[in-house]
PDB file of N, CA and C in Angstrom:
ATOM      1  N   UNK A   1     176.251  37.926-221.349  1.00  0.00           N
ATOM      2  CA  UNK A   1     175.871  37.828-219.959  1.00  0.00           C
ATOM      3  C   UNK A   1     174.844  38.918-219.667  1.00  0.00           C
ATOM      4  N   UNK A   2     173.706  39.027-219.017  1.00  0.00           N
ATOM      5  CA  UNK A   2     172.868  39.793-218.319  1.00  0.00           C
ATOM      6  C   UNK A   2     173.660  40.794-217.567  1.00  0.00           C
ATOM      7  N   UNK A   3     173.219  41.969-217.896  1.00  0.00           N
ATOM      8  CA  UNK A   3     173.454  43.022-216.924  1.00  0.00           C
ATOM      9  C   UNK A   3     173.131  43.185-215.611  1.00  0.00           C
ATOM     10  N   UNK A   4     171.992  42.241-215.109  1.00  0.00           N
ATOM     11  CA  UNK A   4     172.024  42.226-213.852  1.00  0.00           C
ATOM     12  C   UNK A   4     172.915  41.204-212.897  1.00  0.00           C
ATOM     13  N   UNK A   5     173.263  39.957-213.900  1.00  0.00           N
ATOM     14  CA  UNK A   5     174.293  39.575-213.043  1.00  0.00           C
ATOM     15  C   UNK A   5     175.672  39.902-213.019  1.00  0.00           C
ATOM     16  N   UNK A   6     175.887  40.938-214.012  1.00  0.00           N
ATOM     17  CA  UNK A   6     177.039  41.280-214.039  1.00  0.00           C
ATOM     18  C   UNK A   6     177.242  42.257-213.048  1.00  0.00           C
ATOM     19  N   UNK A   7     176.376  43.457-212.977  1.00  0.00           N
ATOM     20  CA  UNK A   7     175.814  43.952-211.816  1.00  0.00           C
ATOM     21  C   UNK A   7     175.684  43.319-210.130  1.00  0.00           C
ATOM     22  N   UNK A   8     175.607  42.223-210.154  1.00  0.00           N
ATOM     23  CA  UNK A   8     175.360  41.654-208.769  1.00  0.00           C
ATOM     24  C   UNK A   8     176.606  41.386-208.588  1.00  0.00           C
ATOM     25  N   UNK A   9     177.576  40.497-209.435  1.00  0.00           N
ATOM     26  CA  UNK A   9     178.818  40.575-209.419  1.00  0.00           C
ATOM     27  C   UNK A   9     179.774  41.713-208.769  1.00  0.00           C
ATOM     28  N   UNK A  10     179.611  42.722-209.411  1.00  0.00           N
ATOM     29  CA  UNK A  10     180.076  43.855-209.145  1.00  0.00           C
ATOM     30  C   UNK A  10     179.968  44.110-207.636  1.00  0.00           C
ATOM     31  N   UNK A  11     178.760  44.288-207.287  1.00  0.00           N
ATOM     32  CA  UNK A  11     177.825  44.625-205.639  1.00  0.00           C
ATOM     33  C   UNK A  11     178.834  43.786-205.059  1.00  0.00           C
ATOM     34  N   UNK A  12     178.862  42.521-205.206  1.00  0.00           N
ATOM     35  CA  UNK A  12     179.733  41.437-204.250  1.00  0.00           C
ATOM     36  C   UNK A  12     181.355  42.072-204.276  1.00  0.00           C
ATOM     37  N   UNK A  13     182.002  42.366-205.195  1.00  0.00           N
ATOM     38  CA  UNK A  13     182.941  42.528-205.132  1.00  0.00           C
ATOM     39  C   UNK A  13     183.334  43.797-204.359  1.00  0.00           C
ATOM     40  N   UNK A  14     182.779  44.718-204.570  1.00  0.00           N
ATOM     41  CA  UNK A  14     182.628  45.899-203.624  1.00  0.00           C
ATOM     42  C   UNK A  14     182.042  45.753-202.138  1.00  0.00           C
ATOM     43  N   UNK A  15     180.925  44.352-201.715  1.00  0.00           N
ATOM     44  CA  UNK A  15     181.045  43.841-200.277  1.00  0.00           C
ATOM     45  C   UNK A  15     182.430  42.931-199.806  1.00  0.00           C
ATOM     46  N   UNK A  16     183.716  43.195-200.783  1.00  0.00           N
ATOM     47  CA  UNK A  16     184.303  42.476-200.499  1.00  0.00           C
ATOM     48  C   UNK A  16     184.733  40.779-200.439  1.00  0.00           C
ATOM     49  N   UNK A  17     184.284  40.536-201.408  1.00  0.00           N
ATOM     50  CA  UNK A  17     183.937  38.835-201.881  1.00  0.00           C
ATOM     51  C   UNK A  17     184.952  38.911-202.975  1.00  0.00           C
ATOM     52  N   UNK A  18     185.796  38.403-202.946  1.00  0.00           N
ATOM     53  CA  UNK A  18     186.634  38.315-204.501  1.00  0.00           C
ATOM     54  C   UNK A  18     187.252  36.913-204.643  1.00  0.00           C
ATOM     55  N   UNK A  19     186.706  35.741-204.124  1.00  0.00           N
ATOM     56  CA  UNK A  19     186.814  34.529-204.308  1.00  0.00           C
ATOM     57  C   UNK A  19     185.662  34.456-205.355  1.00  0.00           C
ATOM     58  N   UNK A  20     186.135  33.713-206.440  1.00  0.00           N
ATOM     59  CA  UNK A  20     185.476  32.859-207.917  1.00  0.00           C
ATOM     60  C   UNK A  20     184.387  32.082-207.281  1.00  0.00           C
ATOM     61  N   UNK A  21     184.921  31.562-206.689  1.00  0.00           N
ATOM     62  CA  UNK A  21     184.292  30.165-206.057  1.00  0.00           C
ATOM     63  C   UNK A  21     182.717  30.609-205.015  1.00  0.00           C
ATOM     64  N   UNK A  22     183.128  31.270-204.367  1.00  0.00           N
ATOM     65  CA  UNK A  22     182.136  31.929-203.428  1.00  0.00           C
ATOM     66  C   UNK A  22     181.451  32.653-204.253  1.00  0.00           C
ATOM     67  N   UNK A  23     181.799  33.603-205.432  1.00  0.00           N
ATOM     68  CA  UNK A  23     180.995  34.611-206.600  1.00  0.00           C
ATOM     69  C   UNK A  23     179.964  33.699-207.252  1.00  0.00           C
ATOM     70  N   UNK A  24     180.561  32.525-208.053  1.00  0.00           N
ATOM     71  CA  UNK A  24     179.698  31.568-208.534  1.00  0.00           C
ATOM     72  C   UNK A  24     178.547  30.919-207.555  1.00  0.00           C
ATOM     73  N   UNK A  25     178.544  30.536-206.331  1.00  0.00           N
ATOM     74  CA  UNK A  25     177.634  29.668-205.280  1.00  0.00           C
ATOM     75  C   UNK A  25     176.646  31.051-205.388  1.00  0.00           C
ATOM     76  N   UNK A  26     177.347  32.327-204.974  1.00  0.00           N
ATOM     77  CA  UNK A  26     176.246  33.670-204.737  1.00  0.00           C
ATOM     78  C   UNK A  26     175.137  33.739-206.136  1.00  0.00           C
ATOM     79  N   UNK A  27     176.443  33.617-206.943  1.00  0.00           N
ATOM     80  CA  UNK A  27     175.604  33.891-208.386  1.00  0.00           C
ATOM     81  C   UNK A  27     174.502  33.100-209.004  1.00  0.00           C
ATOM     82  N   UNK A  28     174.558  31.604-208.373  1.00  0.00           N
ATOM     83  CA  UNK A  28     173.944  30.312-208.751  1.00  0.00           C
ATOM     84  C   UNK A  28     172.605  30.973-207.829  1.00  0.00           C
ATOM     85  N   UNK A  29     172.869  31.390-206.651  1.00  0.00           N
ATOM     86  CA  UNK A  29     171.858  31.175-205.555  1.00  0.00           C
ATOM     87  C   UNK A  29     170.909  32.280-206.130  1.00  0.00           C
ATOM     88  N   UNK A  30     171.720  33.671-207.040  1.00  0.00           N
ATOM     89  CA  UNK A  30     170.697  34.877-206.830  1.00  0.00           C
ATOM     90  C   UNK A  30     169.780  34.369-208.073  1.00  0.00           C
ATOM     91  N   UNK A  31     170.502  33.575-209.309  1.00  0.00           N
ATOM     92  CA  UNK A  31     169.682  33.297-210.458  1.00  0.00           C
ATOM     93  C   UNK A  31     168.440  32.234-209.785  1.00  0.00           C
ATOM     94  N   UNK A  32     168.833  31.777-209.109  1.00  0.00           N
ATOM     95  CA  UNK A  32     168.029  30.470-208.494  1.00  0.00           C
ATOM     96  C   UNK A  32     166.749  31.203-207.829  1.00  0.00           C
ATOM     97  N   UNK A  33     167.050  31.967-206.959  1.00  0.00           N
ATOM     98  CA  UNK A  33     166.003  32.347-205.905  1.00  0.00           C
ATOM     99  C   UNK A  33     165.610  33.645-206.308  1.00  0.00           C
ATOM    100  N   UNK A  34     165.967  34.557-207.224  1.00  0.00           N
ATOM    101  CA  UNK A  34     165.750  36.254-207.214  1.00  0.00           C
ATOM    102  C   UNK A  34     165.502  35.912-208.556  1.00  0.00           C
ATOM    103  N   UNK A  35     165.965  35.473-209.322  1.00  0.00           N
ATOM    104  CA  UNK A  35     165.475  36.186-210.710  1.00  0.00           C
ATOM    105  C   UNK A  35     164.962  34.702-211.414  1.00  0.00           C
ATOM    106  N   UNK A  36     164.712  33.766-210.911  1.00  0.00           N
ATOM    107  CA  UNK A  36     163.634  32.753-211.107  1.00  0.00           C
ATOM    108  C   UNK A  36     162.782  32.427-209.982  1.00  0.00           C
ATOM    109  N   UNK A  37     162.359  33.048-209.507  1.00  0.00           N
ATOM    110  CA  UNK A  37     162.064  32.390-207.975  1.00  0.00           C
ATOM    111  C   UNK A  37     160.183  32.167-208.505  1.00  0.00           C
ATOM    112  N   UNK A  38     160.253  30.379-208.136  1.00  0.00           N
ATOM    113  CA  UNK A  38     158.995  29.617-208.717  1.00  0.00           C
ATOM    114  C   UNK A  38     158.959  29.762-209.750  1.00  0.00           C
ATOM    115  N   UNK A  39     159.914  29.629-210.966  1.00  0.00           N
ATOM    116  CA  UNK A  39     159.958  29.571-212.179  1.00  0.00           C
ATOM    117  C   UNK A  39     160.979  28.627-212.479  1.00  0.00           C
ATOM    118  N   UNK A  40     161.004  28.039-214.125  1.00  0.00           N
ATOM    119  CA  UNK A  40     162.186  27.080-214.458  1.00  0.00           C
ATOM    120  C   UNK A  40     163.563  27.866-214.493  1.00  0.00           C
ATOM    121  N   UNK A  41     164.336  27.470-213.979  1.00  0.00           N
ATOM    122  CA  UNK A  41     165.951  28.451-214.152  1.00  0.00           C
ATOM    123  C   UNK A  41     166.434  27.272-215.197  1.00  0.00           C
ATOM    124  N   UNK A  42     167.140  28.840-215.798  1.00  0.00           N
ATOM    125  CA  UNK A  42     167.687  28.468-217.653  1.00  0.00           C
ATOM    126  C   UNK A  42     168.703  27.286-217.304  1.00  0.00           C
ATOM    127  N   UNK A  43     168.945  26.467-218.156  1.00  0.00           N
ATOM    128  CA  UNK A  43     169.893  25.469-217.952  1.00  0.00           C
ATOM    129  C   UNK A  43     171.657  26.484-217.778  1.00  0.00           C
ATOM    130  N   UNK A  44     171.982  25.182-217.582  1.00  0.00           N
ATOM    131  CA  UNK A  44     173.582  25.781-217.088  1.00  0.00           C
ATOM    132  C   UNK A  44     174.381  25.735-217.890  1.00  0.00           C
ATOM    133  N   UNK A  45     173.936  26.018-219.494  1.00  0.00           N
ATOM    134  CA  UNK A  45     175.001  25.682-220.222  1.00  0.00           C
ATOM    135  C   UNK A  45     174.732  26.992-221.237  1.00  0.00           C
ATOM    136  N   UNK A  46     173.339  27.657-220.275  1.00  0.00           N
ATOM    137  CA  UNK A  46     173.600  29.131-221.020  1.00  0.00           C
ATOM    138  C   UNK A  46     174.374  30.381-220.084  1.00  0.00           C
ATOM    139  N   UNK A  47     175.410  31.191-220.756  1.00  0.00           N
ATOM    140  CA  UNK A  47     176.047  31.704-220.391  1.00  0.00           C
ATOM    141  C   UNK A  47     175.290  33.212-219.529  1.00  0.00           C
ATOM    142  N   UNK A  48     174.381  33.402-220.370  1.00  0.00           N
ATOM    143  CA  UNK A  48     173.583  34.596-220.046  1.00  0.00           C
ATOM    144  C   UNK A  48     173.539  34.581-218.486  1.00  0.00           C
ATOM    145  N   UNK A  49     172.585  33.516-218.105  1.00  0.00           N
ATOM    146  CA  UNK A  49     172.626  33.347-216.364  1.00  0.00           C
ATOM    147  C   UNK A  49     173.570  32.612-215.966  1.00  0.00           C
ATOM    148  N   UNK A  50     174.270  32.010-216.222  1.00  0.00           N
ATOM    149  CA  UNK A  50     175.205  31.032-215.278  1.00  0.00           C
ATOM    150  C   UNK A  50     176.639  31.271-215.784  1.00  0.00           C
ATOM    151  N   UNK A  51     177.487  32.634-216.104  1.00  0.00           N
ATOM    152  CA  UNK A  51     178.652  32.723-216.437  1.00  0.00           C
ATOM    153  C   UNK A  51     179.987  31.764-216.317  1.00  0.00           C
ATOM    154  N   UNK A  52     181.074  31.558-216.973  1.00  0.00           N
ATOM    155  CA  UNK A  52     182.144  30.758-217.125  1.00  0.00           C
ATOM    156  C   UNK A  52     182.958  31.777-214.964  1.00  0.00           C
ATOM    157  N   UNK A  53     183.351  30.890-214.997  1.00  0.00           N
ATOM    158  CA  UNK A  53     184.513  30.943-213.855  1.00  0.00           C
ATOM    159  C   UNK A  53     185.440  31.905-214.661  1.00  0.00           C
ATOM    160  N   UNK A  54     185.966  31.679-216.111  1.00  0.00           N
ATOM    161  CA  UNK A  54     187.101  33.249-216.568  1.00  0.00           C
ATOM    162  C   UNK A  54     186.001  33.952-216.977  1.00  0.00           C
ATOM    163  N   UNK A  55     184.504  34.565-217.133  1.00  0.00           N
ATOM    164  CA  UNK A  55     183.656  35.330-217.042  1.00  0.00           C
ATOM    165  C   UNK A  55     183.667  36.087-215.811  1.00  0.00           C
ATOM    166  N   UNK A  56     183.826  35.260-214.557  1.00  0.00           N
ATOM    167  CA  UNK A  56     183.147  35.787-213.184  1.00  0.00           C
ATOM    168  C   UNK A  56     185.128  36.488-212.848  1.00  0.00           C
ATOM    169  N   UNK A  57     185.705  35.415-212.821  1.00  0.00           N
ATOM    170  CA  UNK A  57     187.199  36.277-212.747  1.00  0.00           C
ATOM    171  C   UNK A  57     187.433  37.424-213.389  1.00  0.00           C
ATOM    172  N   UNK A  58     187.014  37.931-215.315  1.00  0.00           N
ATOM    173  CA  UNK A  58     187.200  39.106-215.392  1.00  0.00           C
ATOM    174  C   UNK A  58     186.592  40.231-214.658  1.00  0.00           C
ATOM    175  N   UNK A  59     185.317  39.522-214.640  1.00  0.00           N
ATOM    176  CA  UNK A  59     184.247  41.124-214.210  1.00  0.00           C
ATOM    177  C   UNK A  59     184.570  41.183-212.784  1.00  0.00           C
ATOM    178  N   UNK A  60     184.974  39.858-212.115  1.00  0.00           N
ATOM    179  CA  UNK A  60     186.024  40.515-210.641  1.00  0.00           C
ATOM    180  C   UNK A  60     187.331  41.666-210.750  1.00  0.00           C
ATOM    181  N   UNK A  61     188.027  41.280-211.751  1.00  0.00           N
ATOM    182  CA  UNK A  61     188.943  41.958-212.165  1.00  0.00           C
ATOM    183  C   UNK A  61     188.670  43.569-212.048  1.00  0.00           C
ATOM    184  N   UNK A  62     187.420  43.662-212.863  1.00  0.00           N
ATOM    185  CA  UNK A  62     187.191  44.961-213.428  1.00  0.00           C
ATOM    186  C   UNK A  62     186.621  46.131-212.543  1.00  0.00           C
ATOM    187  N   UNK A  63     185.909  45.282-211.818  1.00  0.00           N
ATOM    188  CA  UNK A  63     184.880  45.914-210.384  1.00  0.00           C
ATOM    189  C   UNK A  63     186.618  46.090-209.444  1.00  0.00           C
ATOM    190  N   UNK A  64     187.167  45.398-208.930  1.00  0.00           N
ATOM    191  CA  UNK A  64     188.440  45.729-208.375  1.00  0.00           C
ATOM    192  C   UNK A  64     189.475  47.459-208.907  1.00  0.00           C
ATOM    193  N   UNK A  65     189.376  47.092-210.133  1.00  0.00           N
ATOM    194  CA  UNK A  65     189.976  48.206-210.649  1.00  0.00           C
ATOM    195  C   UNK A  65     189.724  49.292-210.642  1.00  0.00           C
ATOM    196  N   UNK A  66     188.397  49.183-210.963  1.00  0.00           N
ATOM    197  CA  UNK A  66     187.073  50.686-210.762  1.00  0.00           C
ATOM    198  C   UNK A  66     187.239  50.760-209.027  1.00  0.00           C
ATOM    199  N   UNK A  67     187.475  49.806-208.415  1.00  0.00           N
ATOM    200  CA  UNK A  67     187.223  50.490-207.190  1.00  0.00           C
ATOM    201  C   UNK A  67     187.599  51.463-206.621  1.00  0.00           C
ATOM    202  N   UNK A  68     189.794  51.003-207.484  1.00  0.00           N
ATOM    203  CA  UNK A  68     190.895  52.100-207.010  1.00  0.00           C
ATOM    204  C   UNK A  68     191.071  52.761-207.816  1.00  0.00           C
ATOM    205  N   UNK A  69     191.413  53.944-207.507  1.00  0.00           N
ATOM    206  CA  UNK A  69     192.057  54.822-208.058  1.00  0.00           C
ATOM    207  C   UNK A  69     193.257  54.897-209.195  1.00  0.00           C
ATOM    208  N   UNK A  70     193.767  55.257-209.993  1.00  0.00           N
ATOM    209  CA  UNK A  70     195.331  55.094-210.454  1.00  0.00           C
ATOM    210  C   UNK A  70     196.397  55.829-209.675  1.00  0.00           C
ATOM    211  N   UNK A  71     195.787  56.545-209.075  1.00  0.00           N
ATOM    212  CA  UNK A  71     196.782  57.502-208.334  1.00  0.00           C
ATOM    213  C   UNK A  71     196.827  56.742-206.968  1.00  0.00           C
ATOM    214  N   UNK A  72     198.406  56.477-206.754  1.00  0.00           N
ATOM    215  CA  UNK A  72     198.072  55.609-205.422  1.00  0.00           C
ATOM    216  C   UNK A  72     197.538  56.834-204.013  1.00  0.00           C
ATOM    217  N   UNK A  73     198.146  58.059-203.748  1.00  0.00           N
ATOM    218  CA  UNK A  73     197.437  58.677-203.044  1.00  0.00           C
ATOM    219  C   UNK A  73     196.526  58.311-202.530  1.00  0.00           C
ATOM    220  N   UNK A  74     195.249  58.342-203.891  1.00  0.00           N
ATOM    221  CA  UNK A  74     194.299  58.756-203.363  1.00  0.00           C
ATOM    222  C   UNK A  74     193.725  57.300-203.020  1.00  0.00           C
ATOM    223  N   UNK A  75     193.986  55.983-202.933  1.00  0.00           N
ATOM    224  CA  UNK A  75     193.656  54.817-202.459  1.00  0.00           C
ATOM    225  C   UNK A  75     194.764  54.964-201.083  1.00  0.00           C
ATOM    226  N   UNK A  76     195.575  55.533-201.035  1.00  0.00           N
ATOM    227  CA  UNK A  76     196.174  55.365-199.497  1.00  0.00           C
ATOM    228  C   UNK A  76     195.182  56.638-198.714  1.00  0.00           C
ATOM    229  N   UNK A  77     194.386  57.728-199.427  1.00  0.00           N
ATOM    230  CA  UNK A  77     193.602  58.412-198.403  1.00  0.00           C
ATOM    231  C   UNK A  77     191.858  57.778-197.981  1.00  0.00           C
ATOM    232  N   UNK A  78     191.427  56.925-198.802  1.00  0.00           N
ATOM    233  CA  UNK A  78     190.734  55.931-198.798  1.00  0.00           C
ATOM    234  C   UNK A  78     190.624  54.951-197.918  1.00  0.00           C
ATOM    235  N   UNK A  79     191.652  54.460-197.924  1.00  0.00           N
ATOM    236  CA  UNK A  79     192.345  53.251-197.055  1.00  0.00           C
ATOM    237  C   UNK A  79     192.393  54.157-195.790  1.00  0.00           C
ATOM    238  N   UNK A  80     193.298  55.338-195.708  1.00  0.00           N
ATOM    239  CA  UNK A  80     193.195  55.877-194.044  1.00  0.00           C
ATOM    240  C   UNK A  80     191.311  56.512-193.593  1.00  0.00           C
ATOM    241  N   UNK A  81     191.296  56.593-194.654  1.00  0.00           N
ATOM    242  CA  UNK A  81     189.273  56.806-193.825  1.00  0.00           C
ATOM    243  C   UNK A  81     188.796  55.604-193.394  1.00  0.00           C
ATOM    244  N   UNK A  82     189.269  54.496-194.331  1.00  0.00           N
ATOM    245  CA  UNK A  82     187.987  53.253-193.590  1.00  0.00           C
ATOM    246  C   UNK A  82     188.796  52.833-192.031  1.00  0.00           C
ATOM    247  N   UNK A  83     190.200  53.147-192.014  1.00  0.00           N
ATOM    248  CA  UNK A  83     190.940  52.902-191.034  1.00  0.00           C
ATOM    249  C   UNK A  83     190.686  53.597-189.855  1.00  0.00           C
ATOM    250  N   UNK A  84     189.987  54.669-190.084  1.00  0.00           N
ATOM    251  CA  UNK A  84     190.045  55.470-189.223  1.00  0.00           C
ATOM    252  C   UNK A  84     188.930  55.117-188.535  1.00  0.00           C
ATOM    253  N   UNK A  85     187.839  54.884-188.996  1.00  0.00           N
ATOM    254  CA  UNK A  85     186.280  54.457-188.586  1.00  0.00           C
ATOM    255  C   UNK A  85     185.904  55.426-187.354  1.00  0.00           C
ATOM    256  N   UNK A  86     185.949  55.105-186.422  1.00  0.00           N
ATOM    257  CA  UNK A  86     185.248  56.041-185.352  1.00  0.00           C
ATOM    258  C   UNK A  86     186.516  56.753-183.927  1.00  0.00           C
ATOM    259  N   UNK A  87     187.830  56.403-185.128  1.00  0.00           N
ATOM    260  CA  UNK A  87     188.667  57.249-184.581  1.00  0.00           C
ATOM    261  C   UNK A  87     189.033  58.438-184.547  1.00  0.00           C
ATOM    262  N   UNK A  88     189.732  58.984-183.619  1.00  0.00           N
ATOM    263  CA  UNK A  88     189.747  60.861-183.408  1.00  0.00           C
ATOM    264  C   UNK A  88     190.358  61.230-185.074  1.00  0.00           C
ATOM    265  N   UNK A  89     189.798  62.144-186.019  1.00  0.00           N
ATOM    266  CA  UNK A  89     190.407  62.597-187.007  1.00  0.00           C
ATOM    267  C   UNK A  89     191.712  62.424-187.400  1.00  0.00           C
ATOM    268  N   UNK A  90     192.455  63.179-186.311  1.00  0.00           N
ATOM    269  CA  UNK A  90     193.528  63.258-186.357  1.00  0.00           C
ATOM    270  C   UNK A  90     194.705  62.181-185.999  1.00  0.00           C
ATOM    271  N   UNK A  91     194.378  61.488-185.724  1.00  0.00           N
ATOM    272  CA  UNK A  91     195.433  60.089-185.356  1.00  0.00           C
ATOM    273  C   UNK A  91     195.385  60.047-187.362  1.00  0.00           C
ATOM    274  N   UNK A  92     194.993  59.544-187.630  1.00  0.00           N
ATOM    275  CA  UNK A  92     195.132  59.462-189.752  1.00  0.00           C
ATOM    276  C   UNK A  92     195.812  60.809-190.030  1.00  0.00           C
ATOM    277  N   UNK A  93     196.602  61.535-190.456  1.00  0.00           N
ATOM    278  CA  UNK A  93     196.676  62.512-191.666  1.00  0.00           C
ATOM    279  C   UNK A  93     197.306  62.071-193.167  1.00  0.00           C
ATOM    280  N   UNK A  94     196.770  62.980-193.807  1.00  0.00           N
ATOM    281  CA  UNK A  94     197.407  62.532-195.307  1.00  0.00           C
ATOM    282  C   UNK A  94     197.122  63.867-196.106  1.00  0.00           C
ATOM    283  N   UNK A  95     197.765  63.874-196.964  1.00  0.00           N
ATOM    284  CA  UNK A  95     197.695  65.321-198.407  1.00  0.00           C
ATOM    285  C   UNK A  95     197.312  64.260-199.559  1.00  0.00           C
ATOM    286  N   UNK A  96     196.246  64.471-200.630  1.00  0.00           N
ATOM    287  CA  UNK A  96     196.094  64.406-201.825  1.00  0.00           C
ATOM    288  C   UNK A  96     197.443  65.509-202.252  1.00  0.00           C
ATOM    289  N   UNK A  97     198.067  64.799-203.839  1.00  0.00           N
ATOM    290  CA  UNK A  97     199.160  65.606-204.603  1.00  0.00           C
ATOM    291  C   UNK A  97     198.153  66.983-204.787  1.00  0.00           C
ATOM    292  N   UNK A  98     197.057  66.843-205.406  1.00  0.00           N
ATOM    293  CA  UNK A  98     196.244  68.288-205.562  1.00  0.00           C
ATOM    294  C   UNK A  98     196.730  69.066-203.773  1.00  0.00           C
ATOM    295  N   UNK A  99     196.140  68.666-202.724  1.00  0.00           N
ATOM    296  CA  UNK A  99     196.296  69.697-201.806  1.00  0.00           C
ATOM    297  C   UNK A  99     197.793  70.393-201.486  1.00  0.00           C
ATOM    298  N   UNK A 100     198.804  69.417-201.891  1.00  0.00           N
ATOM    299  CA  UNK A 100     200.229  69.305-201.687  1.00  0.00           C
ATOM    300  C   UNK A 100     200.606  70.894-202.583  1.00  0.00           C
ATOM    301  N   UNK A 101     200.200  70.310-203.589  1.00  0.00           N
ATOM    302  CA  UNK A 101     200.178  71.418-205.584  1.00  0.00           C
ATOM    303  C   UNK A 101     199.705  72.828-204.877  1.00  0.00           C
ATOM    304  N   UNK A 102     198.340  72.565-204.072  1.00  0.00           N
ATOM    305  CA  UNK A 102     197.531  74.341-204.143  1.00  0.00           C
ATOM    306  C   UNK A 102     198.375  74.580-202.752  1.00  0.00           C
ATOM    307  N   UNK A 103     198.572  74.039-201.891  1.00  0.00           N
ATOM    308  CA  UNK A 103     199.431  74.513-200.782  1.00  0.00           C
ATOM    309  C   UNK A 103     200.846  75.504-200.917  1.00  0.00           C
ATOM    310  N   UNK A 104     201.984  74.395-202.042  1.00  0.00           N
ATOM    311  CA  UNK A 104     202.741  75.129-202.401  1.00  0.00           C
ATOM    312  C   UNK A 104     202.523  76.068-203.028  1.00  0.00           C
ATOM    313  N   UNK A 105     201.767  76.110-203.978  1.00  0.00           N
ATOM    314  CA  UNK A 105     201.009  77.600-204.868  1.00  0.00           C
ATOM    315  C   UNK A 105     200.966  78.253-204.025  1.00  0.00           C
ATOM    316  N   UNK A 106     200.100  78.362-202.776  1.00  0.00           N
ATOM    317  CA  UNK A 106     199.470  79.431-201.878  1.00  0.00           C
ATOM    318  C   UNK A 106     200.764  79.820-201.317  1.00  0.00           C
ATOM    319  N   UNK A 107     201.720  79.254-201.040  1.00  0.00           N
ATOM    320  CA  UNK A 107     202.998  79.459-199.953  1.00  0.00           C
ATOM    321  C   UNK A 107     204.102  80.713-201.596  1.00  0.00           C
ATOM    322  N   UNK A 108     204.252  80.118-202.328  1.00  0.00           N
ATOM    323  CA  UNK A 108     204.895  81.023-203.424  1.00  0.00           C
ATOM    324  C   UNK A 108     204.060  82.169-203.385  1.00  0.00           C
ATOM    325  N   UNK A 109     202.414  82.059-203.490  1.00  0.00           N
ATOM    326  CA  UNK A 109     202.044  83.769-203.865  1.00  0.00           C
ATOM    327  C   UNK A 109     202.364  84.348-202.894  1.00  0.00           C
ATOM    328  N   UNK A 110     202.343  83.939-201.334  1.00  0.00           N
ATOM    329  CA  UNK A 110     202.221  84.759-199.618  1.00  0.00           C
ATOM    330  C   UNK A 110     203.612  85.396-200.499  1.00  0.00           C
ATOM    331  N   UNK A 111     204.503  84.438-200.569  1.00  0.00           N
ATOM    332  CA  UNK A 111     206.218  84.891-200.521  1.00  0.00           C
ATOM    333  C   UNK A 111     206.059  86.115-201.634  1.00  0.00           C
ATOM    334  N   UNK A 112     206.003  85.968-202.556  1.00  0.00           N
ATOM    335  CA  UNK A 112     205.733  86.772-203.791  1.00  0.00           C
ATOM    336  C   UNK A 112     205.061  88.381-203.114  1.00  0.00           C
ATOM    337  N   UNK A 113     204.215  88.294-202.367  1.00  0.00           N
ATOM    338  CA  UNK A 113     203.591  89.585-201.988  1.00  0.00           C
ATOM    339  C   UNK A 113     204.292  90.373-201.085  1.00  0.00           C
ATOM    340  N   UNK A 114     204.882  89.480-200.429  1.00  0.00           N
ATOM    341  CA  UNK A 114     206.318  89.822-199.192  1.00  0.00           C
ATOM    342  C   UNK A 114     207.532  90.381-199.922  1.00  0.00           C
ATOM    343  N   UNK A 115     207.732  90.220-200.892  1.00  0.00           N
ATOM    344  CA  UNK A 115     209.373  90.667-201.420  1.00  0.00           C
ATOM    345  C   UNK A 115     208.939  91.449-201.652  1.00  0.00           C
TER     346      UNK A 115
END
């Protein structure tokens, strides 16, 4: 497959498109009009431009995965930013485990200097 449609793939999935069906019509349209435009477009039985439906499902797959995180945290502090959009800061709070980790650190050394 071409790197640029695997690439455009990707773009869509990150605008939020993760229907096959809708990926393929986008994908048909960008080979059609952007990367032949007034030229012959390759037949449809080459894979390069016109990927399989379990082609366009993995590289959906994969762009999904890259999106999140493994750590759920940090996709639930993600999730509270886009949530938040042009709301007051503070209505959202959340700790990353890192801020949670250096917080308690900082709270043991205060104590530590106190005894």
């Amino acid at each position: 497959m071409d790197d640029c449609i695997k690439e455009y793939i990707q773009q869509l999935v990150a605008d939020g498109i993760q229907s096959v069906s809708e990926v393929v019509h986008h994908t048909e349209s960008f080979v059609k009009h952007r990367l032949f435009s007034g030229q012959n477009v390759p037949s449809h039985l080459s894979r390069r431009y016109h990927p399989t439906r379990r082609d366009i499902t993995n590289i959906i797959y994969q762009a999904r995965v890259a999106l999140f995180s493994a750590v759920d945290q940090d996709n639930l502090l993600a999730k509270m930013e886009h949530w938040s959009g042009g709301i007051d800061e503070n209505f959202f709070t959340g700790r990353t485990p890192r801020q949670t980790l250096q917080n308690a650190l900082t709270t043991v050394r205060m104590t530590m200097r106190f005894v």
